[in-house]
C-alpha atoms as a PDB file:
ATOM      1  CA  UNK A   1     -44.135  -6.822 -70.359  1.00  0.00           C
ATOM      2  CA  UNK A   2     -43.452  -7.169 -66.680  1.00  0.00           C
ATOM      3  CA  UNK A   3     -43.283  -4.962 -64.626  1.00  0.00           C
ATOM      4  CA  UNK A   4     -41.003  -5.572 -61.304  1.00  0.00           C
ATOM      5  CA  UNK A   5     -41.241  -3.554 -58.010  1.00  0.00           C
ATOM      6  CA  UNK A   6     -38.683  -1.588 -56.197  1.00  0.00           C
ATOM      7  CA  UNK A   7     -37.515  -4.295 -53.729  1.00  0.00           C
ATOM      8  CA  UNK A   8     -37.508  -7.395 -56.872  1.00  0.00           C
ATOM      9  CA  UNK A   9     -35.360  -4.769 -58.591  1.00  0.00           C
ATOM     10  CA  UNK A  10     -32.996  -4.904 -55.033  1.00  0.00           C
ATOM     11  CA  UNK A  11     -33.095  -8.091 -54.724  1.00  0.00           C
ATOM     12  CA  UNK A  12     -31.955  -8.677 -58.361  1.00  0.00           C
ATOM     13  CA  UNK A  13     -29.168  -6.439 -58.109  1.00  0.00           C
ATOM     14  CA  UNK A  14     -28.234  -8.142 -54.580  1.00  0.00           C
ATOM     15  CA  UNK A  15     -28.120 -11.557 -56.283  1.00  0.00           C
ATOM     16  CA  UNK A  16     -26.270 -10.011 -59.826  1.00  0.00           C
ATOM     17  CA  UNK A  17     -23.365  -8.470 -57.254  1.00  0.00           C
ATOM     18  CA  UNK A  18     -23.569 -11.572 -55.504  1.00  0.00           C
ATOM     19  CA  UNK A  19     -22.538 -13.622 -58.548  1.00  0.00           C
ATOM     20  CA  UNK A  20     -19.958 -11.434 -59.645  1.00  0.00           C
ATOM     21  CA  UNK A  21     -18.613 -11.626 -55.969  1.00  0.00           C
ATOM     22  CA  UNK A  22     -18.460 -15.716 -56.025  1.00  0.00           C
ATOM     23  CA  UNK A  23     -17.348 -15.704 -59.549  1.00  0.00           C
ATOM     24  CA  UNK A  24     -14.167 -13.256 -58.535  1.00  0.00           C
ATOM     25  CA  UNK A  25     -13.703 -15.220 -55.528  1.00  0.00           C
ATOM     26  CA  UNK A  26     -13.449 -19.069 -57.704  1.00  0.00           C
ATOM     27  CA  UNK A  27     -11.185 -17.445 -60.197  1.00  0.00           C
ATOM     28  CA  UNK A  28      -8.242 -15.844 -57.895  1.00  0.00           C
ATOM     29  CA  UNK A  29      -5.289 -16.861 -58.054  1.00  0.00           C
ATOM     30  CA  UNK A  30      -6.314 -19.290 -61.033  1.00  0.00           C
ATOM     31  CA  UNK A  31      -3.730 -17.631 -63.329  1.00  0.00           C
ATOM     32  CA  UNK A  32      -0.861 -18.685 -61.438  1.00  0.00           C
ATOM     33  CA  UNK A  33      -2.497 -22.572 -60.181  1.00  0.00           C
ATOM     34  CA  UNK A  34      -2.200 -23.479 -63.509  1.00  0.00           C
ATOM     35  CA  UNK A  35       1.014 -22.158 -64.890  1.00  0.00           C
ATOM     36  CA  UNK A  36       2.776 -24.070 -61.707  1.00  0.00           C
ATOM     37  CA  UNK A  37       0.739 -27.193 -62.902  1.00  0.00           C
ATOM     38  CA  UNK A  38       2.360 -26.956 -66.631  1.00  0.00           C
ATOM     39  CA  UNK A  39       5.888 -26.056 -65.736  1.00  0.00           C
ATOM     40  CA  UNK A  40       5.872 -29.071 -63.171  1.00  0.00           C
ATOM     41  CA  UNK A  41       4.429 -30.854 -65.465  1.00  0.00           C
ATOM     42  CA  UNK A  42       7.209 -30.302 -68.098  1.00  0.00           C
ATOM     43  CA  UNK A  43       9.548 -30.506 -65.808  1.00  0.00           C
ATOM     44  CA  UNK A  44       8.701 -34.150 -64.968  1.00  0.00           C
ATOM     45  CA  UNK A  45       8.426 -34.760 -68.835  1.00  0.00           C
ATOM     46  CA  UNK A  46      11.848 -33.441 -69.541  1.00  0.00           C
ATOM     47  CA  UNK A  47      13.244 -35.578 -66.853  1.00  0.00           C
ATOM     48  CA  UNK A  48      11.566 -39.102 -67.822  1.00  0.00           C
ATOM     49  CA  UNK A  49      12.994 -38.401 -71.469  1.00  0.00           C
ATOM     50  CA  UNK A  50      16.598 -37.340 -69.932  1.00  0.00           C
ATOM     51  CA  UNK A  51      16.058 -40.926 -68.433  1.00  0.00           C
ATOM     52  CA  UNK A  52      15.155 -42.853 -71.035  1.00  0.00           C
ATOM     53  CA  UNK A  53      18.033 -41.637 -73.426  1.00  0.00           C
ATOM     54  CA  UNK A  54      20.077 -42.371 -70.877  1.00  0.00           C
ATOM     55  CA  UNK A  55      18.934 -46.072 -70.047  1.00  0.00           C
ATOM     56  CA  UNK A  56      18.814 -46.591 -74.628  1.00  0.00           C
ATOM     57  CA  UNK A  57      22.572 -45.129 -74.374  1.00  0.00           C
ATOM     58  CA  UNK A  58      23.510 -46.913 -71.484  1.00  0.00           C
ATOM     59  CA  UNK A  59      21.527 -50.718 -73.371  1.00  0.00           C
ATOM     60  CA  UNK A  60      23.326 -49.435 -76.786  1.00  0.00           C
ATOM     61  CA  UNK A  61      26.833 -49.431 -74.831  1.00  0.00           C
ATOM     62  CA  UNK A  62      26.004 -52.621 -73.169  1.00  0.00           C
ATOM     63  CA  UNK A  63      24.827 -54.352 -76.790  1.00  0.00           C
ATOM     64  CA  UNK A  64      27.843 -53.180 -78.329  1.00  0.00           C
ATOM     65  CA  UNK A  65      30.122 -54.392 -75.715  1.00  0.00           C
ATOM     66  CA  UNK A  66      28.511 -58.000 -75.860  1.00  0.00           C
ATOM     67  CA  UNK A  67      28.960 -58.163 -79.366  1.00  0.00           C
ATOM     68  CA  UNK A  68      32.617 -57.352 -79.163  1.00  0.00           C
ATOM     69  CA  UNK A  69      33.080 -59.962 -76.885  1.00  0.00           C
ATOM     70  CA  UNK A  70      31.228 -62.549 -78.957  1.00  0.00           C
ATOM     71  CA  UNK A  71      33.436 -61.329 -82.015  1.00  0.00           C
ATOM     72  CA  UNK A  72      36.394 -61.860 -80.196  1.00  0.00           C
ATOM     73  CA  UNK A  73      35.716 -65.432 -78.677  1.00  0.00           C
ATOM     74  CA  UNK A  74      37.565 -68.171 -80.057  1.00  0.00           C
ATOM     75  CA  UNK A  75      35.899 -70.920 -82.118  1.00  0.00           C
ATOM     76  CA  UNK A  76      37.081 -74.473 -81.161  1.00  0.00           C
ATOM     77  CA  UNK A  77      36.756 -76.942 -83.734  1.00  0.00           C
ATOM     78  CA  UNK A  78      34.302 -79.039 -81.826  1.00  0.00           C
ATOM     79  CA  UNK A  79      31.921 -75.422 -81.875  1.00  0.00           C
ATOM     80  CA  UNK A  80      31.615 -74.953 -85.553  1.00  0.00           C
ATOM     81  CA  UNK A  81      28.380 -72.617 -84.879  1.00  0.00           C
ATOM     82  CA  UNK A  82      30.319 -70.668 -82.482  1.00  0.00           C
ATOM     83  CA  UNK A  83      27.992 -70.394 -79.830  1.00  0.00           C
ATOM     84  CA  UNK A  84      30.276 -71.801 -76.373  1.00  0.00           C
ATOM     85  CA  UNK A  85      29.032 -75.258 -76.524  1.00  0.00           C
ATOM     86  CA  UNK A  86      30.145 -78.050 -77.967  1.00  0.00           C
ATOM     87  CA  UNK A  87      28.389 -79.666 -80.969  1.00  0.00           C
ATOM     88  CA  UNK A  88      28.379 -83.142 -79.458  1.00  0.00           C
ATOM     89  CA  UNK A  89      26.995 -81.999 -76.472  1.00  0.00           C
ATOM     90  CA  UNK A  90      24.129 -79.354 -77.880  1.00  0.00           C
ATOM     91  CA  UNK A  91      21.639 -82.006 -78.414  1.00  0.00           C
END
């Protein structure tokens, strides 16, 4: 078994305090660091979704009105596919 002296038995008591005192010191305030870091961070997640149903509702409102103007176009006899051009000129 060893056997230390008086000052090794200082000196490991020094460096055990001095651990504890780093290890206090790298872990204040860490609590609240990363709490902010997830709220902002859900924040910025709930907005990019608020935008993107927004820009779908917005394309879905836009689709919809197209295809109530293409229902509502009149078909000439000359545009039997109904698509704005004339068949003798859609070559």
């Amino acid at each position: 078994m060893l056997a230390f002296t008086s000052d090794q038995w200082i000196i490991i008591a020094l460096v055990f305090l001095l651990g504890l005192l780093v290890g206090a010191f790298l872990l204040a305030g860490s609590g609240r660091k990363w709490k902010t870091r997830y709220r902002e961070e859900s924040r910025r997640r709930e907005d990019i979704e608020k935008t993107h149903a927004d820009r779908e509702r917005e394309w879905d409102k836009r689709d919809k009105e197209l295809r109530d103007r293409d229902a509502t176009r009149p078909v000439t006899p000359t545009d039997r596919d109904g698509d704005g051009v004339r068949d003798d000129r859609q070559r």
